[in-house]
Protein backbone atom coordinates (compact mmCIF):
# COMPACT_ATOMS: atom_id res chain seq x y z
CA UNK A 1 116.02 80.18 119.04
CA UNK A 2 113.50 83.25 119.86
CA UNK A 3 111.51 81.85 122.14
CA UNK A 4 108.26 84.17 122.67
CA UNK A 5 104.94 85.53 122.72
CA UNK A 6 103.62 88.21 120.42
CA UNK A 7 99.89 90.36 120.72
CA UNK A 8 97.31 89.08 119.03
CA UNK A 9 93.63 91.05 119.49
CA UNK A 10 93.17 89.69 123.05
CA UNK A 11 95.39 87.10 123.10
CA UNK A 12 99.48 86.25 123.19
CA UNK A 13 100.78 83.63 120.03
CA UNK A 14 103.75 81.68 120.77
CA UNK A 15 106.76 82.17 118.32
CA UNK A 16 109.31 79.92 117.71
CA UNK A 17 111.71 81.50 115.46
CA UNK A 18 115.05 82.86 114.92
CA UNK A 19 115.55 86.56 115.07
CA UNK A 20 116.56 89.83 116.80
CA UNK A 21 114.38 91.08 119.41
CA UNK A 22 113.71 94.72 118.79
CA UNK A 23 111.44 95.82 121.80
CA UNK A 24 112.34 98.35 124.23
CA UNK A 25 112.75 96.11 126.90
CA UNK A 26 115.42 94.55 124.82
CA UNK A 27 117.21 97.77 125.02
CA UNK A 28 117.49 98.19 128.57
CA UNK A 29 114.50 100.57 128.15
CA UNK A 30 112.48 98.59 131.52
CA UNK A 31 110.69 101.79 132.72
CA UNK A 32 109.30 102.27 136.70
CA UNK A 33 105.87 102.44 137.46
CA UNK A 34 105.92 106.18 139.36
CA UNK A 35 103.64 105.90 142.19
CA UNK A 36 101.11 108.82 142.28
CA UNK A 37 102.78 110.72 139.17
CA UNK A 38 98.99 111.80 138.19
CA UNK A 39 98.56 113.49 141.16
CA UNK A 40 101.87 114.98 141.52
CA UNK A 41 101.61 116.81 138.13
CA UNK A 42 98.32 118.09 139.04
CA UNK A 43 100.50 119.50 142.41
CA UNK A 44 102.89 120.93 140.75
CA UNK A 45 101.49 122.71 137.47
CA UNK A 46 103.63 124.12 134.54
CA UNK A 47 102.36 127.66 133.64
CA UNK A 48 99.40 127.44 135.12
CA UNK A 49 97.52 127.43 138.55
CA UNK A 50 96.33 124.09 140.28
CA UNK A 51 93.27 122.70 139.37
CA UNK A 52 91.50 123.24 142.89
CA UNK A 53 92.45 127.06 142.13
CA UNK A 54 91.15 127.21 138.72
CA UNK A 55 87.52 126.17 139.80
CA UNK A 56 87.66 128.36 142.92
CA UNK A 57 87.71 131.08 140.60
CA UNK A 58 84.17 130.29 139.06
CA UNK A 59 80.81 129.62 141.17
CA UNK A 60 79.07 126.65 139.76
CA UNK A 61 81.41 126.30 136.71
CA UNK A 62 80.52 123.72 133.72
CA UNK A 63 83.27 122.01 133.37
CA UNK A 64 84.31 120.07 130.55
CA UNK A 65 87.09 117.20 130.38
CA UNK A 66 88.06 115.91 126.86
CA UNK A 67 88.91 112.42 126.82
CA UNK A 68 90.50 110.04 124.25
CA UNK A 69 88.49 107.78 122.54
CA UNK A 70 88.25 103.97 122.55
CA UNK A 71 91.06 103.52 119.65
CA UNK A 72 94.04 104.59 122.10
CA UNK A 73 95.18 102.72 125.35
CA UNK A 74 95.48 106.03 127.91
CA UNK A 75 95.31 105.77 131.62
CA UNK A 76 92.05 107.87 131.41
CA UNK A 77 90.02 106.09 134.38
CA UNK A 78 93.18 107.08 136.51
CA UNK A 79 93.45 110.48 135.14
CA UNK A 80 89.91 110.49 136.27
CA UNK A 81 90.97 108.82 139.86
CA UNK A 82 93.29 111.94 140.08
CA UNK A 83 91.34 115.17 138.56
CA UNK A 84 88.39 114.04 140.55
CA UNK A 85 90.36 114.61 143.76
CA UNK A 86 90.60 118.51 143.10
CA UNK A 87 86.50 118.80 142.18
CA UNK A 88 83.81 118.72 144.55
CA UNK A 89 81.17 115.54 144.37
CA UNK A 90 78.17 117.94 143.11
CA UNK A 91 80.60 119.82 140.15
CA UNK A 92 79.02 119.74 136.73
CA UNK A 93 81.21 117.70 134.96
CA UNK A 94 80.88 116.74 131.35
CA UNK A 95 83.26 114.48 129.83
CA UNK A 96 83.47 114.90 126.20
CA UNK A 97 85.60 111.42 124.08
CA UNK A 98 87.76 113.20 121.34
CA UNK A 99 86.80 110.80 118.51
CA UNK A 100 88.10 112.99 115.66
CA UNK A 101 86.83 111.23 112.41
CA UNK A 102 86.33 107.57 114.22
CA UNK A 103 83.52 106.08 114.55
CA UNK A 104 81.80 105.90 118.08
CA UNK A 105 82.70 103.90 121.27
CA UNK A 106 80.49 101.38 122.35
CA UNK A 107 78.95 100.54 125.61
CA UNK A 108 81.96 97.93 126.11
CA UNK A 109 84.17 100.30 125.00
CA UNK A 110 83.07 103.07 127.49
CA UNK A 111 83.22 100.98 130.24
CA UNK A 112 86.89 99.59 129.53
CA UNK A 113 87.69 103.12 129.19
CA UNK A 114 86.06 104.75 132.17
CA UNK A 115 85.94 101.97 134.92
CA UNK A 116 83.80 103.41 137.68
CA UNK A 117 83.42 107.03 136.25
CA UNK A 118 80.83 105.16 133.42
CA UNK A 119 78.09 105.99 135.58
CA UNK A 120 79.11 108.50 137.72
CA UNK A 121 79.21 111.95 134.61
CA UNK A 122 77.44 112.62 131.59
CA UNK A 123 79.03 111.47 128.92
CA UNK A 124 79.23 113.29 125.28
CA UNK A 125 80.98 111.74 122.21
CA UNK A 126 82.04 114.08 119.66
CA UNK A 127 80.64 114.06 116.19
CA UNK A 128 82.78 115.67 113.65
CA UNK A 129 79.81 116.21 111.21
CA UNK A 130 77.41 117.57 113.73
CA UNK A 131 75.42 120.33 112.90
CA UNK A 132 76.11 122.56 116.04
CA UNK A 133 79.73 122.58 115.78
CA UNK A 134 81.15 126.35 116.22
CA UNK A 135 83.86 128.15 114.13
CA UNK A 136 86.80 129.29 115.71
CA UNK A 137 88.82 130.82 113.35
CA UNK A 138 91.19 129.30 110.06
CA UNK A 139 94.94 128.76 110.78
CA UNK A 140 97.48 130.81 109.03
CA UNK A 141 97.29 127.60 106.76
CA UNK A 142 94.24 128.05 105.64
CA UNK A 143 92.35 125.33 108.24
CA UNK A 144 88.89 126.55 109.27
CA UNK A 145 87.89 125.68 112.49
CA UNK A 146 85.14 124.64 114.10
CA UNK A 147 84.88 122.90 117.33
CA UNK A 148 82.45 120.69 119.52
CA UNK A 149 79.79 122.97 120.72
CA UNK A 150 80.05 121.10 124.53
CA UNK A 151 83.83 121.62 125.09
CA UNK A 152 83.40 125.95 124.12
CA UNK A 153 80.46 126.55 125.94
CA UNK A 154 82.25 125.12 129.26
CA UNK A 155 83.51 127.52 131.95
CA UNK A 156 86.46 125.25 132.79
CA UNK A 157 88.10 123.52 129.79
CA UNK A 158 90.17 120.38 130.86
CA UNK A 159 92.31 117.97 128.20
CA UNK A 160 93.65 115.08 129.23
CA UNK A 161 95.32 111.98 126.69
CA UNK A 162 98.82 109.75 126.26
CA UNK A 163 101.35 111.23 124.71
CA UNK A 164 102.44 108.56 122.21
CA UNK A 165 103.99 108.01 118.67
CA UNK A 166 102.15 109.77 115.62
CA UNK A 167 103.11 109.08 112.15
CA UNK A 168 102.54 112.55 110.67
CA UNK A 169 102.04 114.85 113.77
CA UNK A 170 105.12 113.46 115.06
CA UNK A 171 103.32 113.02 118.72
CA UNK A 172 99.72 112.41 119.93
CA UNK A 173 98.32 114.57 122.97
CA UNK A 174 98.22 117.93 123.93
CA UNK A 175 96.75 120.06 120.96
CA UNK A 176 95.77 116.63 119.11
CA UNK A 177 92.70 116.68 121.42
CA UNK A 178 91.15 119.76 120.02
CA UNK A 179 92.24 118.70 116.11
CA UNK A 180 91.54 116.69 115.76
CA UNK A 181 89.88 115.19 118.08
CA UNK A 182 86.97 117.82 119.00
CA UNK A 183 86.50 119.60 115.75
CA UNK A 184 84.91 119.22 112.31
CA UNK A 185 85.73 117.09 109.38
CA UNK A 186 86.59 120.03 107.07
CA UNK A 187 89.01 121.17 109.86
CA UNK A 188 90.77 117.46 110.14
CA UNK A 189 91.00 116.97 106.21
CA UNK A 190 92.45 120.54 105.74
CA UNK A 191 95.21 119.54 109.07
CA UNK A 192 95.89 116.30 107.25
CA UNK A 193 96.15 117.43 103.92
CA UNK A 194 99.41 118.84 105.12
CA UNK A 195 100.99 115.35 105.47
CA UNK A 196 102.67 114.96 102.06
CA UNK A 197 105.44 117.37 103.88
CA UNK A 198 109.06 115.48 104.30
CA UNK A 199 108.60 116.90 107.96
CA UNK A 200 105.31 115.82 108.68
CA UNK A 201 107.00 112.42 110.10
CA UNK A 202 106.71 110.01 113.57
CA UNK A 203 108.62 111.43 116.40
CA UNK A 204 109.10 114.92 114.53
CA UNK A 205 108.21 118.31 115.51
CA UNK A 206 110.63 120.92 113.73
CA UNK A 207 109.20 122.64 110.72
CA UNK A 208 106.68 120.04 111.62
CA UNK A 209 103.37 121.41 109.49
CA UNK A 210 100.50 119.44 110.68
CA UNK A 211 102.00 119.79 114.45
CA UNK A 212 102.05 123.34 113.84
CA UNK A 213 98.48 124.00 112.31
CA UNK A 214 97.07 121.58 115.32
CA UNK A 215 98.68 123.60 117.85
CA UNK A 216 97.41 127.10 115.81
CA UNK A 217 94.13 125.97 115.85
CA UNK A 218 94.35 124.66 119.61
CA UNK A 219 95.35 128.34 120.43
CA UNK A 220 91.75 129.83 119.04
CA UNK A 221 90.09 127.85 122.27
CA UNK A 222 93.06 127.09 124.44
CA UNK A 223 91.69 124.74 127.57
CA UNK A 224 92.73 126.22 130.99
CA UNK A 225 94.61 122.65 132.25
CA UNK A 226 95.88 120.09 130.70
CA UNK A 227 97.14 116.35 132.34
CA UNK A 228 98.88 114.68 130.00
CA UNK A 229 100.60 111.17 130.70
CA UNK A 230 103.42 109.07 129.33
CA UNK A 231 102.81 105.29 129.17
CA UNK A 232 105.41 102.94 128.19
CA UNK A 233 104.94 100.08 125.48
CA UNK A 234 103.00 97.67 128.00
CA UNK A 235 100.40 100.50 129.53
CA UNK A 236 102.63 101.37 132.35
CA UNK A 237 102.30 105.19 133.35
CA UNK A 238 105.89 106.31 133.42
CA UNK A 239 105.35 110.32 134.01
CA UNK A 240 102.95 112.77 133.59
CA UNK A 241 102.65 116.11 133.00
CA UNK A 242 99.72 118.68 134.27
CA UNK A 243 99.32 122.65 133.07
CA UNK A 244 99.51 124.74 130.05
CA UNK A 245 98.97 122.67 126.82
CA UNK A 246 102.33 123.35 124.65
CA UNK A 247 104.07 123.45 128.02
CA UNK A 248 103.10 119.97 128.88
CA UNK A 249 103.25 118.40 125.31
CA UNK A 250 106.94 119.26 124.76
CA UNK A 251 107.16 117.92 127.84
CA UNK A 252 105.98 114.61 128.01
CA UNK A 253 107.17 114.86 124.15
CA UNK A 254 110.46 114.74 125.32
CA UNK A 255 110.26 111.71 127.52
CA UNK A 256 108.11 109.59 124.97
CA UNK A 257 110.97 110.34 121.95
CA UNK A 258 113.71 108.89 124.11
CA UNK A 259 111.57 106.31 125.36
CA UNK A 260 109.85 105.07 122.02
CA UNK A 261 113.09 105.62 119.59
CA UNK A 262 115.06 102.20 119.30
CA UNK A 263 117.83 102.58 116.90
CA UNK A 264 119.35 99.43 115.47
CA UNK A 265 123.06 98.97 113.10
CA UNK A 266 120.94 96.10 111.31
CA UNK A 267 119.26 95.99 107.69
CA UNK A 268 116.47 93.21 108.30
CA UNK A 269 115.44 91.02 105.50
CA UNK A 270 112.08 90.57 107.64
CA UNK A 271 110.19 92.21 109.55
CA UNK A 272 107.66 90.44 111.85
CA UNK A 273 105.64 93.41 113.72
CA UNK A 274 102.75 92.80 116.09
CA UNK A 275 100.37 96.04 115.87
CA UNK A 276 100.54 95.42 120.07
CA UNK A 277 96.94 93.74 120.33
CA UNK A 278 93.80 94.89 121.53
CA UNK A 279 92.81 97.75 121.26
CA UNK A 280 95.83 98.98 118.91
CA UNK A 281 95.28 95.97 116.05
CA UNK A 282 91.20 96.27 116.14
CA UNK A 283 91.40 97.24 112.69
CA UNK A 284 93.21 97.73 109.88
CA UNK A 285 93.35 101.68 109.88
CA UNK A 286 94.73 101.81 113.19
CA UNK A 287 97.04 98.77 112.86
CA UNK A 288 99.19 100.34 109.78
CA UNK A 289 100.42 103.00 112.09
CA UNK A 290 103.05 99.72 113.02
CA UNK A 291 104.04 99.80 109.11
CA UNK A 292 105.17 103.53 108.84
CA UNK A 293 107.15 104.14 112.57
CA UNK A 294 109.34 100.65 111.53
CA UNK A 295 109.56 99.68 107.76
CA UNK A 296 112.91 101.89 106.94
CA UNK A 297 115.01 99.34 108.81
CA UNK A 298 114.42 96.74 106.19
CA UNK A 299 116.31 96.54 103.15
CA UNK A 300 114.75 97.35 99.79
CA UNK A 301 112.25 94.62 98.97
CA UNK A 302 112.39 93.30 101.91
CA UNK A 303 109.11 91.25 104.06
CA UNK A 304 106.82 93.38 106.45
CA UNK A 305 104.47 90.72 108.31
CA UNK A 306 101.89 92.84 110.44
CA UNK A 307 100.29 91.02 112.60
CA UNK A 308 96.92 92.37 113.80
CA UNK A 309 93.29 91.17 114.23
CA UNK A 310 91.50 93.42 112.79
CA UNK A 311 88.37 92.24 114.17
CA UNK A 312 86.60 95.36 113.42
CA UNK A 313 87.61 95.14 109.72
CA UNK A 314 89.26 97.76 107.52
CA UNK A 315 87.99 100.44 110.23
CA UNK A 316 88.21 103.56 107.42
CA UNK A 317 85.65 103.32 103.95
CA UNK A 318 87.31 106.27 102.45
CA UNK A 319 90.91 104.08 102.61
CA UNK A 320 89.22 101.13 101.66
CA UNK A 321 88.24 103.18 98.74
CA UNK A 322 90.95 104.75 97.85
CA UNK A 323 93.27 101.22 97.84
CA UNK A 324 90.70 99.94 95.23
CA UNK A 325 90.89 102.96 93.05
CA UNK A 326 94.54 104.02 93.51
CA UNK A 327 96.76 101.19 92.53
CA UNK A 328 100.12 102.78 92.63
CA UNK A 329 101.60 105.27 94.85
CA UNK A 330 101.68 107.86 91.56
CA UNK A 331 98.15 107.47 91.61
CA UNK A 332 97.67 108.10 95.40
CA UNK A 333 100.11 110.67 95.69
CA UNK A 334 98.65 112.75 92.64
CA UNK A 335 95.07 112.37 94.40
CA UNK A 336 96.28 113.36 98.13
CA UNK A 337 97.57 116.28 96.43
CA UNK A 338 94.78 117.44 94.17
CA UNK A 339 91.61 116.12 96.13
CA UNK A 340 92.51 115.18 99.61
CA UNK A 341 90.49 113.35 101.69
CA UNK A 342 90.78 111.84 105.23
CA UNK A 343 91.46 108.30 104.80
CA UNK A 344 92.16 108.71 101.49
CA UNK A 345 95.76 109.14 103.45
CA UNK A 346 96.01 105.83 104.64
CA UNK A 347 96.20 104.82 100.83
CA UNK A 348 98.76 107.07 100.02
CA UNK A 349 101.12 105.72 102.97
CA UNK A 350 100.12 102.14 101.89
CA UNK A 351 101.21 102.73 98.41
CA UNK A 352 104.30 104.83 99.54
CA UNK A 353 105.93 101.71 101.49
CA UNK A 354 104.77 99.08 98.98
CA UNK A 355 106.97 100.64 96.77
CA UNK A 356 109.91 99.83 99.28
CA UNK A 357 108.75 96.64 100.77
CA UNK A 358 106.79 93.57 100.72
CA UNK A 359 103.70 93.74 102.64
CA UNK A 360 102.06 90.51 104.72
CA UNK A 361 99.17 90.87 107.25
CA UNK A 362 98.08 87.96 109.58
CA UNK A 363 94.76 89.29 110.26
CA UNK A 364 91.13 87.86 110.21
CA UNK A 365 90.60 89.93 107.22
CA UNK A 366 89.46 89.21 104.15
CA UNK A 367 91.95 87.65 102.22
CA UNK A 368 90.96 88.34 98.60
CA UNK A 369 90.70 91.95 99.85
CA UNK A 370 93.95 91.96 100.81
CA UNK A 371 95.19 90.48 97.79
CA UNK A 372 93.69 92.29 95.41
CA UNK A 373 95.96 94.99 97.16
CA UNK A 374 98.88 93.59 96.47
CA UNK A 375 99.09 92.37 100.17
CA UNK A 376 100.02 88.47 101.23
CA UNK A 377 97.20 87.51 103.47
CA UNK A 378 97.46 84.63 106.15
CA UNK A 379 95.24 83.70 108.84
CA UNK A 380 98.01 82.59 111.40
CA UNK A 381 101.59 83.57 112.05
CA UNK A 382 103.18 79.82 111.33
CA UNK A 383 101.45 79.91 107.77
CA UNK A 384 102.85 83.60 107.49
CA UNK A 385 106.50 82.44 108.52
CA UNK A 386 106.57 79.17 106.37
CA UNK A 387 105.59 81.12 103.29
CA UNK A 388 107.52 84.60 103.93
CA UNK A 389 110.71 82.75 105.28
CA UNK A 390 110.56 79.37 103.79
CA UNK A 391 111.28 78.58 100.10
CA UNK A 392 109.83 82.02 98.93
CA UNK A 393 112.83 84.54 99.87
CA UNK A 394 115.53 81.74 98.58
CA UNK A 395 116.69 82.96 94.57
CA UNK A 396 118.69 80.35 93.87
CA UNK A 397 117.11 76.64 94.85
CA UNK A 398 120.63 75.00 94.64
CA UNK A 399 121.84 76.99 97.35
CA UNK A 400 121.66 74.91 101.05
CA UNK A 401 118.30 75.81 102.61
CA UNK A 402 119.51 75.86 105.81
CA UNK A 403 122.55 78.05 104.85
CA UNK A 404 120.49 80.42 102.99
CA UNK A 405 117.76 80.38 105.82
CA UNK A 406 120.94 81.54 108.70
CA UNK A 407 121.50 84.38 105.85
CA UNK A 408 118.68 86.16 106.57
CA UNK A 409 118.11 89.00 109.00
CA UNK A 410 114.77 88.51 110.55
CA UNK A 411 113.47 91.57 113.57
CA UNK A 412 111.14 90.92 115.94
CA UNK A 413 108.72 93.70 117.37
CA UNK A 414 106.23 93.29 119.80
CA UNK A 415 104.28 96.28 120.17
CA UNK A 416 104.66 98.22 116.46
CA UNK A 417 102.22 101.06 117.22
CA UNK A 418 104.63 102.38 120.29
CA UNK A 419 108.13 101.55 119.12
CA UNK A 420 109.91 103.91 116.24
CA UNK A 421 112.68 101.70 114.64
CA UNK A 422 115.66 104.33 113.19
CA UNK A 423 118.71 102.91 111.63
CA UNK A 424 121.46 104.49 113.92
């Protein structure tokens, strides 16, 4: 028996079940803390000068450091800790949280994020439908954009983020901090519409369109630094990377594919995928991310049960929308195409894998919600596993339980947002 624990919002569930642990750790994929590696990159630069260098160059500079938001698990106090080091105790720092199109951090949220820094800076928090936001210039692909009025007026632009798993732009950090996570919402829906591409996939980057537009559009206001780190599935930093922006990303790209990517010779018959916990499963928005990087290694029809709290709800109204109105994936996909809107895209890659699998969430959502999207709702993961596994996926009730039950091909993954399951 799989003896274990899975995420759970804040908390760890005991699971007692029979099954194939998928997690990286499983793979011989136990990563080294690196002591200092923050620092270190911000020694050692790739393509551009250090950081102490860059601000020498500019009396009383405004400086500007773009930080993700409260919806992704980076080292950012740290990164903080280290870029700190380089600037005198009187600079004029700004930091500026790349929320794209979510919704604000809270005070909890800030402080989780920032640790001591919380009162130390001004703070901003980017609004994608502010009023002051300045245009840039539109992509080759026709994006227009327009970014946060804060980060463009600075004399010293600084991004720093986690380079992790993204299920369209193949890879978070780098250029994702400027689109989207500094610029308008026009500029984001025009980026995303560019998802129904076959290459706009997790963990790829060639012919990659949405990867390409964000790093166009990253170009028109290029930052002059960038620290970018690599955390493994648990929050442990494992490298970092510190200099010019597409430099660094391919970079720490490179480490994260090899280090996310678990390829498995099994076809499962179920799935059962924890989002990773707080603050990965806080809704339902972020939580699907789990769905797209591992459903491929079931077989057709087979069980998906997502666990994830959800305690902030849905988290998106456009993709709560959207499921309501769009019942099939025809539907969706003719409406991504025609009229695209940002969470409207959620919908689309709902409908997309219910038409290869069946869907469960253990979630405190609402259940009829769920339902009435096709969706098998529980409240806890026993109920989920005695429906999903029990006498639901047996066809033929004179067949021995027991022998049907040892039949089955059940995965286990621990931490869905940060692992990328490929059938090898």
């Amino acid at each position: 028996m799989t003896e274990l624990q899975i995420p759970y919002g804040s908390q760890l569930i005991d699971i007692d079940i029979e099954g194939k642990l998928l997690d990286l750790e499983s793979k011989g994929r136990i990563t080294t803390p690196k002591p200092d590696v923050l620092r270190l990159a911000l020694k050692n630069p790739i393509g551009t000068k250090k950081l102490s260098e860059i601000v020498n160059t500019k009396d009383s500079a405004k400086i500007v450091v773009v930080i993700d938001d409260h919806t992704r698990n980076a080292p950012t106090e740290a990164m903080l800790d280290a870029l700190t080091e380089d600037l005198s105790d009187d600079c004029n720092m700004t930091l500026l949280v790349a929320c794209g199109t979510h919704s604000q951090p809270t005070e909890e949220d800030l402080k989780r994020m920032l640790g001591k820094h919380l009162s130390r800076v001004d703070i901003k928090i980017h609004d994608c439908d502010a009023k002051d936001l300045v245009y840039v210039g539109t992509t080759t692909r026709g994006t227009p954009v327009s970014l946060n009025k804060n980060y463009l007026e600075a004399d010293i632009k600084i991004l720093t983020g986690d380079i992790t798993l993204h299920y369209y732009a193949g890879f978070g950090g780098g250029r994702k901090s400027i689109l989207p996570g500094i610029s308008s919402r026009e500029a984001i829906q025009s980026n995303h519409a560019l998802l129904v591409d076959d290459q706009a996939r997790t963990a790829n980057l060639d012919n990659n369109p949405v990867h390409l537009d964000m790093l166009e559009a990253a170009s028109l206001a290029p930052p002059d630094i960038v620290l970018n780190a690599v955390t493994d599935a648990t929050g442990t930093l494992v490298d970092a990377y510190a200099g010019e922006m597409t430099a660094v990303f391919l970079k720490g790209a490179a480490v994260a594919r090899d280090m996310f990517r678990v390829e498995t010779n099994d076809r499962f018959d179920v799935l059962l995928v924890s989002a990773g916990g707080f603050p990965k499963d806080r809704n339902l928005y972020q939580a699907l991310k789990a769905v797209e990087n591992c459903y491929r290694v079931l077989v057709p029809g087979g069980k998906f049960i997502l666990v994830a709290e959800c305690r902030d709800g849905i988290g998106d109204a456009y993709f709560e929308e959207w499921m309501n109105k769009y019942t099939s994936y025809e539907a969706a996909e003719e409406a991504i195409k025609t009229n695209f809107v940002l969470g409207g895209h959620k919908a689309y890659y709902m409908r997309k894998t219910l038409e290869r699998v069946q869907l469960s969430i253990v979630s405190e959502l609402d259940s009829n919600t769920l339902t009435s999207w096709g969706l098998n709702a529980y409240k806890s993961v026993p109920e989920a596993l005695n429906a999903e596994i029990g006498l639901n996926v047996i066809n033929n009730t004179n067949t021995d339980i027991a022998d049907t039950k040892a039949k089955i091909k059940i995965g286990i993954l621990r931490n869905g947002l940060d692992t990328l399951l490929v059938q090898s």
